[in-house]
N, C-alpha and C. Protein backbone atom coordinates (compact mmCIF):
# COMPACT_ATOMS: atom_id res chain seq x y z
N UNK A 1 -49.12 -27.54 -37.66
CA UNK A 1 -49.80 -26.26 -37.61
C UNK A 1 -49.41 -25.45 -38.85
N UNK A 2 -50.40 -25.30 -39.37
CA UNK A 2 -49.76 -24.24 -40.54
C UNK A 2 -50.23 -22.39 -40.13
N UNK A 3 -49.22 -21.92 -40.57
CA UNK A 3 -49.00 -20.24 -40.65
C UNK A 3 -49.75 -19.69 -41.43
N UNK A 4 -50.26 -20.77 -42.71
CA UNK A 4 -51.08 -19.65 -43.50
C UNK A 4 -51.88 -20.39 -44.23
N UNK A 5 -53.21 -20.06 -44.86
CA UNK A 5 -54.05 -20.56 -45.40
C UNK A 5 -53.48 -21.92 -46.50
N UNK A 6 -54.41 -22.72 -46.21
CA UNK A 6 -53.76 -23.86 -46.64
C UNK A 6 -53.70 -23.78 -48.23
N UNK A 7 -54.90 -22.85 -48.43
CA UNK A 7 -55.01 -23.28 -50.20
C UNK A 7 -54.00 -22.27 -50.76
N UNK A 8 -53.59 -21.37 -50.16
CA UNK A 8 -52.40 -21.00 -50.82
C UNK A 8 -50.83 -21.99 -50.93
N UNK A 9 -50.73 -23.24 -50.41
CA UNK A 9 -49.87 -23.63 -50.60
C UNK A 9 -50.27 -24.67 -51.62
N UNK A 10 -51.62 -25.25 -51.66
CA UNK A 10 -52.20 -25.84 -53.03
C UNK A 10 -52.03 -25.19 -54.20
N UNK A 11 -52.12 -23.70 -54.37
CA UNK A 11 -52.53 -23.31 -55.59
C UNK A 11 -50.71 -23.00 -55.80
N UNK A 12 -49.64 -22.69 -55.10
CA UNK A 12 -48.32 -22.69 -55.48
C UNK A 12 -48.14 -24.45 -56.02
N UNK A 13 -48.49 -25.22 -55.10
CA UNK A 13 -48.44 -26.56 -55.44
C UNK A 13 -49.11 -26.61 -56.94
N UNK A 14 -49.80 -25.99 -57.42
CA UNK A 14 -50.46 -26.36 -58.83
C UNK A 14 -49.70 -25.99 -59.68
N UNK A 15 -49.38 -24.73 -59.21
CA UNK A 15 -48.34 -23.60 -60.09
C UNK A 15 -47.27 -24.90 -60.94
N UNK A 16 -46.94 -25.40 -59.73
CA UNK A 16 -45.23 -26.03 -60.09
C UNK A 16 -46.27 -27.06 -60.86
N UNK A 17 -46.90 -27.82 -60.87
CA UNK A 17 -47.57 -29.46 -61.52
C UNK A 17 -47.73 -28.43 -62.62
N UNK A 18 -48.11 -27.30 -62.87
CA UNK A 18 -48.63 -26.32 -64.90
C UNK A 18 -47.10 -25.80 -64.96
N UNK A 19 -46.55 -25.80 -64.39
CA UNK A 19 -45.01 -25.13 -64.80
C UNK A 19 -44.00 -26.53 -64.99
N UNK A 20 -44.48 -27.88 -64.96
CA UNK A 20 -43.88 -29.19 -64.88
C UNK A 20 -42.49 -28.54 -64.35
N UNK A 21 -42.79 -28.40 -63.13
CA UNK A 21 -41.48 -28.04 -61.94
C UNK A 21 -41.04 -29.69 -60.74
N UNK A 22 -40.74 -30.20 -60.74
CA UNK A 22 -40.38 -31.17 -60.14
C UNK A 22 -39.91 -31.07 -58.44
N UNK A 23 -38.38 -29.76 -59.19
CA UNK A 23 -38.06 -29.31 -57.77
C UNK A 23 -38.78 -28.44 -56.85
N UNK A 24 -39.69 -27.60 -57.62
CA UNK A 24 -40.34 -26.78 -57.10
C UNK A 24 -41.90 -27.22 -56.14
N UNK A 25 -42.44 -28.97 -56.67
CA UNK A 25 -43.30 -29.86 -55.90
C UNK A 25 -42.76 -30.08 -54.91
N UNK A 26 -41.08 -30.20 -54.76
CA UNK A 26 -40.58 -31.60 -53.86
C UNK A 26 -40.51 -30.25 -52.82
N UNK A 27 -39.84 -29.08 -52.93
CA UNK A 27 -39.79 -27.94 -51.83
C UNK A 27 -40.77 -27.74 -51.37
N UNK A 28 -42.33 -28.00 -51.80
CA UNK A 28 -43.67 -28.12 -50.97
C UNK A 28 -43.68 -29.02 -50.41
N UNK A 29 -43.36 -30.47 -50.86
CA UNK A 29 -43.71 -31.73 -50.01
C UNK A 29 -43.14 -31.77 -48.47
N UNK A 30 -43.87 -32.49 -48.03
CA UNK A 30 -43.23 -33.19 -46.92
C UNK A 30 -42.57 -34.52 -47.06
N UNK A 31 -41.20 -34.73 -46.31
CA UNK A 31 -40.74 -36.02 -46.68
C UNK A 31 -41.28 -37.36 -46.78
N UNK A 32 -42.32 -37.13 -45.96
CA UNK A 32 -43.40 -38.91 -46.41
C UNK A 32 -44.84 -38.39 -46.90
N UNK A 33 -44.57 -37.80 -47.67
CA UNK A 33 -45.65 -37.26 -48.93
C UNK A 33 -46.38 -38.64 -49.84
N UNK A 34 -47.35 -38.56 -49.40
CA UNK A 34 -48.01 -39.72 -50.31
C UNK A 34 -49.03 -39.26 -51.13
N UNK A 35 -48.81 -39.29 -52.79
CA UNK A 35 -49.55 -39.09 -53.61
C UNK A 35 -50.30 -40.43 -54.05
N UNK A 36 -51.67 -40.37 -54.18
CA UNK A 36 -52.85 -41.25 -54.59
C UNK A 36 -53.58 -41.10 -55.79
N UNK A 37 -54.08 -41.61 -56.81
CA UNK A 37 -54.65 -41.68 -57.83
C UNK A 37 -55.70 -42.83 -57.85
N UNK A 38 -56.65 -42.00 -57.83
CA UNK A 38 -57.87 -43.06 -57.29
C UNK A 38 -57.89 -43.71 -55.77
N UNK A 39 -57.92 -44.69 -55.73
CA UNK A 39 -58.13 -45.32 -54.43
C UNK A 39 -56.74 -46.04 -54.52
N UNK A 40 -55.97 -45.96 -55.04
CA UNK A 40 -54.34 -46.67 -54.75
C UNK A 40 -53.15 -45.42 -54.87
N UNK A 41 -52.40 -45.79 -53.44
CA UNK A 41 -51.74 -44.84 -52.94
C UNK A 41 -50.16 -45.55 -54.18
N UNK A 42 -50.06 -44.47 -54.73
CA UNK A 42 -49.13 -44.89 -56.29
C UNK A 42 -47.64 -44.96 -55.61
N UNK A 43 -47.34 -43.53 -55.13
CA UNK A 43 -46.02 -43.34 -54.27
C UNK A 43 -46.04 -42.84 -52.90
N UNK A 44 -45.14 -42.96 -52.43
CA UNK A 44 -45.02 -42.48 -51.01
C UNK A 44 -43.26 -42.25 -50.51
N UNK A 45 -43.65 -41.13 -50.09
CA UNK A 45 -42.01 -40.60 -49.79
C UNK A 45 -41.43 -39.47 -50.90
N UNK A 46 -41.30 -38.80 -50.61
CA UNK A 46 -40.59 -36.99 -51.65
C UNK A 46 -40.28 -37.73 -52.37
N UNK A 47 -38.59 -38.47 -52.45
CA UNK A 47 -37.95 -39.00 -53.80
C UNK A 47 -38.99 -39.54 -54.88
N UNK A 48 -40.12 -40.29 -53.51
CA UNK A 48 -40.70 -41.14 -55.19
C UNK A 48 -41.92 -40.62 -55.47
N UNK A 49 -42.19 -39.48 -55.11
CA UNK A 49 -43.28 -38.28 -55.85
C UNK A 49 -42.75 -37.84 -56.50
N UNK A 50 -41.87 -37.14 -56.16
CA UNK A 50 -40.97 -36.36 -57.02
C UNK A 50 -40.47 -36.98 -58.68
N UNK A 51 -40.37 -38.42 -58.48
CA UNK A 51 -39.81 -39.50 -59.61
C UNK A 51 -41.34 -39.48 -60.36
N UNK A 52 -42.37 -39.69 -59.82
CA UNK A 52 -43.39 -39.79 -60.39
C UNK A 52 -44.19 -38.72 -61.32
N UNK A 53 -43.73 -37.53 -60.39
CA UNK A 53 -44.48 -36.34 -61.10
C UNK A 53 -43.32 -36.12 -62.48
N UNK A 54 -42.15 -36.34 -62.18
CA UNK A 54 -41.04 -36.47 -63.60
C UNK A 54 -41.41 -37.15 -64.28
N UNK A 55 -41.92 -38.52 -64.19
CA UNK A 55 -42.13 -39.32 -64.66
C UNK A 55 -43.36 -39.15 -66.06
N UNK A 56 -44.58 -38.81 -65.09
CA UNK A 56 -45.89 -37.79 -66.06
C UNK A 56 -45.83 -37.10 -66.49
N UNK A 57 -44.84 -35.95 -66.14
CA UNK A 57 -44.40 -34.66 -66.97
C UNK A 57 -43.97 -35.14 -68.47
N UNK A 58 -42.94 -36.15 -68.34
CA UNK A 58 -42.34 -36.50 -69.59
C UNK A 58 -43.47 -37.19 -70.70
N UNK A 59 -44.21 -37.94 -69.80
CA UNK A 59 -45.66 -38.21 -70.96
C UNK A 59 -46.29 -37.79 -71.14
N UNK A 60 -46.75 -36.48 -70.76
CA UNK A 60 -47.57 -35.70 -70.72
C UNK A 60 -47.46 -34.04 -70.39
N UNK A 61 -46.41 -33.89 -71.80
CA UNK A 61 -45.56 -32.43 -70.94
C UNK A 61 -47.04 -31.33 -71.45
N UNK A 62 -47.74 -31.48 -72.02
CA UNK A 62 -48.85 -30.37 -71.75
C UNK A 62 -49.80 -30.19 -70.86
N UNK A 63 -49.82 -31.00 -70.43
CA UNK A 63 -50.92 -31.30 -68.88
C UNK A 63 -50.86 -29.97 -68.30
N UNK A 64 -52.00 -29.61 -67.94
CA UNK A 64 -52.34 -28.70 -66.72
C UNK A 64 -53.40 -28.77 -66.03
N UNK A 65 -53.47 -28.23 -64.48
CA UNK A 65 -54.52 -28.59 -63.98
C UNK A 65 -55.45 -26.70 -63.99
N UNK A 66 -57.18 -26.74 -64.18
CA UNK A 66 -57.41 -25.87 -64.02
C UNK A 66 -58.54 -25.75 -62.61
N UNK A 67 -58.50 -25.03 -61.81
CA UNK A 67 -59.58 -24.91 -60.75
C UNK A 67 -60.49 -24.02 -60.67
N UNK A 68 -61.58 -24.67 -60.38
CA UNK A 68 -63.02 -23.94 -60.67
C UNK A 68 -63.24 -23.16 -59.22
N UNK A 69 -63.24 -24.39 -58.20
CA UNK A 69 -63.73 -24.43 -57.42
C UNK A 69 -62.55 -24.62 -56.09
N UNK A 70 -61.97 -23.87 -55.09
CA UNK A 70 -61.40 -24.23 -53.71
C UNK A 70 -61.78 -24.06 -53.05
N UNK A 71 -61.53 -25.10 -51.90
CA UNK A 71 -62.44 -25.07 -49.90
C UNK A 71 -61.07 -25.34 -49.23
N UNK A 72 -60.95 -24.81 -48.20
CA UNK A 72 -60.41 -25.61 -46.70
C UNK A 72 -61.33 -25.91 -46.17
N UNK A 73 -60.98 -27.08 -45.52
CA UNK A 73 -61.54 -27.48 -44.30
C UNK A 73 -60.14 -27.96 -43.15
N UNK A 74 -60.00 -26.98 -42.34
CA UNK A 74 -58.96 -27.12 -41.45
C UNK A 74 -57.96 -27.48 -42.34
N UNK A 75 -57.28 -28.95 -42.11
CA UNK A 75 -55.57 -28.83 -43.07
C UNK A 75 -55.85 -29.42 -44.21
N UNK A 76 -57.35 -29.98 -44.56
CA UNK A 76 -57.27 -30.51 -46.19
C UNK A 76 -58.09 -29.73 -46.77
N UNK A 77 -57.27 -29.45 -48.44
CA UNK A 77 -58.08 -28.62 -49.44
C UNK A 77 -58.83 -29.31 -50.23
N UNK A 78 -60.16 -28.98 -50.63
CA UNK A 78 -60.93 -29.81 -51.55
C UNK A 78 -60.80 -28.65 -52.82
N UNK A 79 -60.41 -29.35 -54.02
CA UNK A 79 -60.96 -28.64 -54.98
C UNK A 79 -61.44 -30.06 -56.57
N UNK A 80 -61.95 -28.48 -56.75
CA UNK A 80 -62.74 -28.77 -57.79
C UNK A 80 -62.40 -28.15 -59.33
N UNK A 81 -62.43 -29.40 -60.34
CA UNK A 81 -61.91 -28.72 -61.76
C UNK A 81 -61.75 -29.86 -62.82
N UNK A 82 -60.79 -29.14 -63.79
CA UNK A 82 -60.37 -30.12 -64.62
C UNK A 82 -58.84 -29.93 -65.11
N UNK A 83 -58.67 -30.67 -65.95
CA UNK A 83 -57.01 -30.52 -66.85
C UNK A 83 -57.39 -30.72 -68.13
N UNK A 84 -55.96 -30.04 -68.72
CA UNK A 84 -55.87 -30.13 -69.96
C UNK A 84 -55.30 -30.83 -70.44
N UNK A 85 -54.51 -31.97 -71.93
CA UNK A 85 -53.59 -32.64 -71.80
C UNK A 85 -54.18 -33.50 -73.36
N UNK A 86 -52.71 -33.62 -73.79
CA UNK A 86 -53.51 -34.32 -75.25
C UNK A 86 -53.56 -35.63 -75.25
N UNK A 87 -53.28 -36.01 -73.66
CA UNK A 87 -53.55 -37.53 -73.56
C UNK A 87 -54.68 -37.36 -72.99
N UNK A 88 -55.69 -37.89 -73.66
CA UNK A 88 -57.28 -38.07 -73.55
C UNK A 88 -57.24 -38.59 -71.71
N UNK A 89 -56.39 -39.59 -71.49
CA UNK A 89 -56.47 -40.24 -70.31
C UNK A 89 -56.70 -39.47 -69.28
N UNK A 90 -55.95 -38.52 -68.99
CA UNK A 90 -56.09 -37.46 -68.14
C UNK A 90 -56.43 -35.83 -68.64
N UNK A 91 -57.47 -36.05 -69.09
CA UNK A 91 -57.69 -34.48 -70.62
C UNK A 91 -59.38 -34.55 -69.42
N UNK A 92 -59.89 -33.42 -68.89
CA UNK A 92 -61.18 -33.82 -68.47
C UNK A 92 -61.49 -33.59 -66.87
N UNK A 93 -62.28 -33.59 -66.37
CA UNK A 93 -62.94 -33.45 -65.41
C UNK A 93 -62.17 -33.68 -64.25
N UNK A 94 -61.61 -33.30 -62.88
CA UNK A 94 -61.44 -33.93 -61.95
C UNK A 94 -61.69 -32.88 -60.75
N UNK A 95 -60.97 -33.99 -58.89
CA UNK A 95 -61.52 -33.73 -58.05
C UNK A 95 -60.26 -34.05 -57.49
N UNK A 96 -59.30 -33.32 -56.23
CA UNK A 96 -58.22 -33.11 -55.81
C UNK A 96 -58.66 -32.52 -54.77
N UNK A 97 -57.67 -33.44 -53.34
CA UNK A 97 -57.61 -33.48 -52.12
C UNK A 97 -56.28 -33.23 -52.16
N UNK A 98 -56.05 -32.32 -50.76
CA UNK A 98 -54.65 -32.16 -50.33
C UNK A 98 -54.90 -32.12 -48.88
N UNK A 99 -53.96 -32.40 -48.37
CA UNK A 99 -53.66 -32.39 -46.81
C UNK A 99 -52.51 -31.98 -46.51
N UNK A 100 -52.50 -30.70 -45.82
CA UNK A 100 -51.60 -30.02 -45.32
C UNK A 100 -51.18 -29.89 -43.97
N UNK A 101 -49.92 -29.81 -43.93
CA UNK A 101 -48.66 -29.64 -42.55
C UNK A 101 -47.70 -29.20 -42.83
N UNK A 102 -47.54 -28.02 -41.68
CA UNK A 102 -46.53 -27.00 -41.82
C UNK A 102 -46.47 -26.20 -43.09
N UNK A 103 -47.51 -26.46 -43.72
CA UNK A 103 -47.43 -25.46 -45.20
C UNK A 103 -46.91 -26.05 -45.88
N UNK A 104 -46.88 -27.36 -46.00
CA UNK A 104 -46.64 -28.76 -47.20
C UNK A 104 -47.41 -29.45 -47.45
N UNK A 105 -47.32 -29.97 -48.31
CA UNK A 105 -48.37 -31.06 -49.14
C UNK A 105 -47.69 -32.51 -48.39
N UNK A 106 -48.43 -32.68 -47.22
CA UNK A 106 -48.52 -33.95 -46.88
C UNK A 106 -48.66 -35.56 -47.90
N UNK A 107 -50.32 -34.91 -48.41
CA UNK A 107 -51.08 -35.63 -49.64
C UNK A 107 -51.60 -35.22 -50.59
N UNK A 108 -51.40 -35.55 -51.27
CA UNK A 108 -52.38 -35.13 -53.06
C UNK A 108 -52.75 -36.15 -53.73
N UNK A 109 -54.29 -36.14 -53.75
CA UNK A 109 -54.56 -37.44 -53.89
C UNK A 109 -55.92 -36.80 -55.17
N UNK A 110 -55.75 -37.22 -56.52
CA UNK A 110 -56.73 -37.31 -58.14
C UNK A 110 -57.68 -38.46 -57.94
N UNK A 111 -58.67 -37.65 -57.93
CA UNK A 111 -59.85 -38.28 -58.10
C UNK A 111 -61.03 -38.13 -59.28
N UNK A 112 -61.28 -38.96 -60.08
CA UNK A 112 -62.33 -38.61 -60.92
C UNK A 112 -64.06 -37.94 -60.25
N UNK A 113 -63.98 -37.39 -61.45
CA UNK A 113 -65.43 -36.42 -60.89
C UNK A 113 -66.61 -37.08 -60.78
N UNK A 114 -66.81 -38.00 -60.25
CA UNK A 114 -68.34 -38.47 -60.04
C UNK A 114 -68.65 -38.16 -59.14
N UNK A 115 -70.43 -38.56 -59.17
CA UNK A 115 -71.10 -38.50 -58.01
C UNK A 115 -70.48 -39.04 -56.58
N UNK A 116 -69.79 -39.98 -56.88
CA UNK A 116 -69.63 -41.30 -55.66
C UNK A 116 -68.72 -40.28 -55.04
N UNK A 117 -67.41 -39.75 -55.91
CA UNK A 117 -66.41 -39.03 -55.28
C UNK A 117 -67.03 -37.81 -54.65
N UNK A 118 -67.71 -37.07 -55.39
CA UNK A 118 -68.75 -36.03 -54.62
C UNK A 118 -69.07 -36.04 -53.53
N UNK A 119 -69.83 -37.12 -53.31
CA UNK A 119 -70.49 -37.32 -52.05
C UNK A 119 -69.70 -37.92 -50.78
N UNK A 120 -68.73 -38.32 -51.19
CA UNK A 120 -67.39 -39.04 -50.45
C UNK A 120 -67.03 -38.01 -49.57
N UNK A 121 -66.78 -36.50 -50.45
CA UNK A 121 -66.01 -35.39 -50.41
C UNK A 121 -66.85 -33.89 -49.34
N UNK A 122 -67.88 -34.66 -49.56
CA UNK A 122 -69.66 -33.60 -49.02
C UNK A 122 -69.05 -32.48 -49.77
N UNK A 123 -69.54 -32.50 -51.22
CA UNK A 123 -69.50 -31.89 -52.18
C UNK A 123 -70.80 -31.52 -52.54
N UNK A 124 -71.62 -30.32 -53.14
CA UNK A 124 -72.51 -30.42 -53.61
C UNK A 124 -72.40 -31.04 -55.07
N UNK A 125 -73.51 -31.48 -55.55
CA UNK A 125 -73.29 -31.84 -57.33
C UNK A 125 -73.96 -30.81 -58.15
């Protein structure tokens, strides 16, 4: 059950991923936090989100994410946007799911912006 609107614990959750805060993700997570990138679930469990988001920070210490667009729907947030980042790889368009409990990031799961993901998401295009 969460106490308070879910996308406020997304958009603190963003805060810390543009502030490359590590500790400040893992104090949102929940302990079996599973972050996804695309359709493969990368890590699972705080320590190894936490290792992971360190991990990207260090290759990519300019990265940020920007949001155009936020929804709830009950405990998952859909949003909509892009990042910045001088690695082309992740420089560009995207689409971010969260699922929330107790006012933690259960899941956070990057998705590229297509149609397919759109419509996956009952997104308008």
């Amino acid at each position: 059950m969460n106490k308070r609107d879910p996308k406020l614990t997304v958009l603190q959750f963003n805060e810390c991923i543009n502030n490359q805060d590590p500790d400040g993700l893992a104090n949102l997570m929940t302990e079996d936090v599973t972050l996804v990138e695309g359709e493969e679930t990368a890590h699972k469990g705080k320590d190894a989100v936490k290792n992971a988001w360190t991990t990207f920070f260090n290759m990519c210490p300019d990265y940020k994410n920007h949001f155009t667009r936020i929804e709830s729907r009950e405990n998952m947030v859909i949003i909509i946007g892009f990042s910045t980042c001088s690695n082309k790889a992740v420089d560009g368009p995207a689409l971010w799911t969260a699922r929330i409990e107790n006012d933690l990031i259960t899941e956070w799961r990057i998705l590229d912006d297509t149609k397919e993901n759109r419509k996956s998401l009952d997104i308008a295009t």
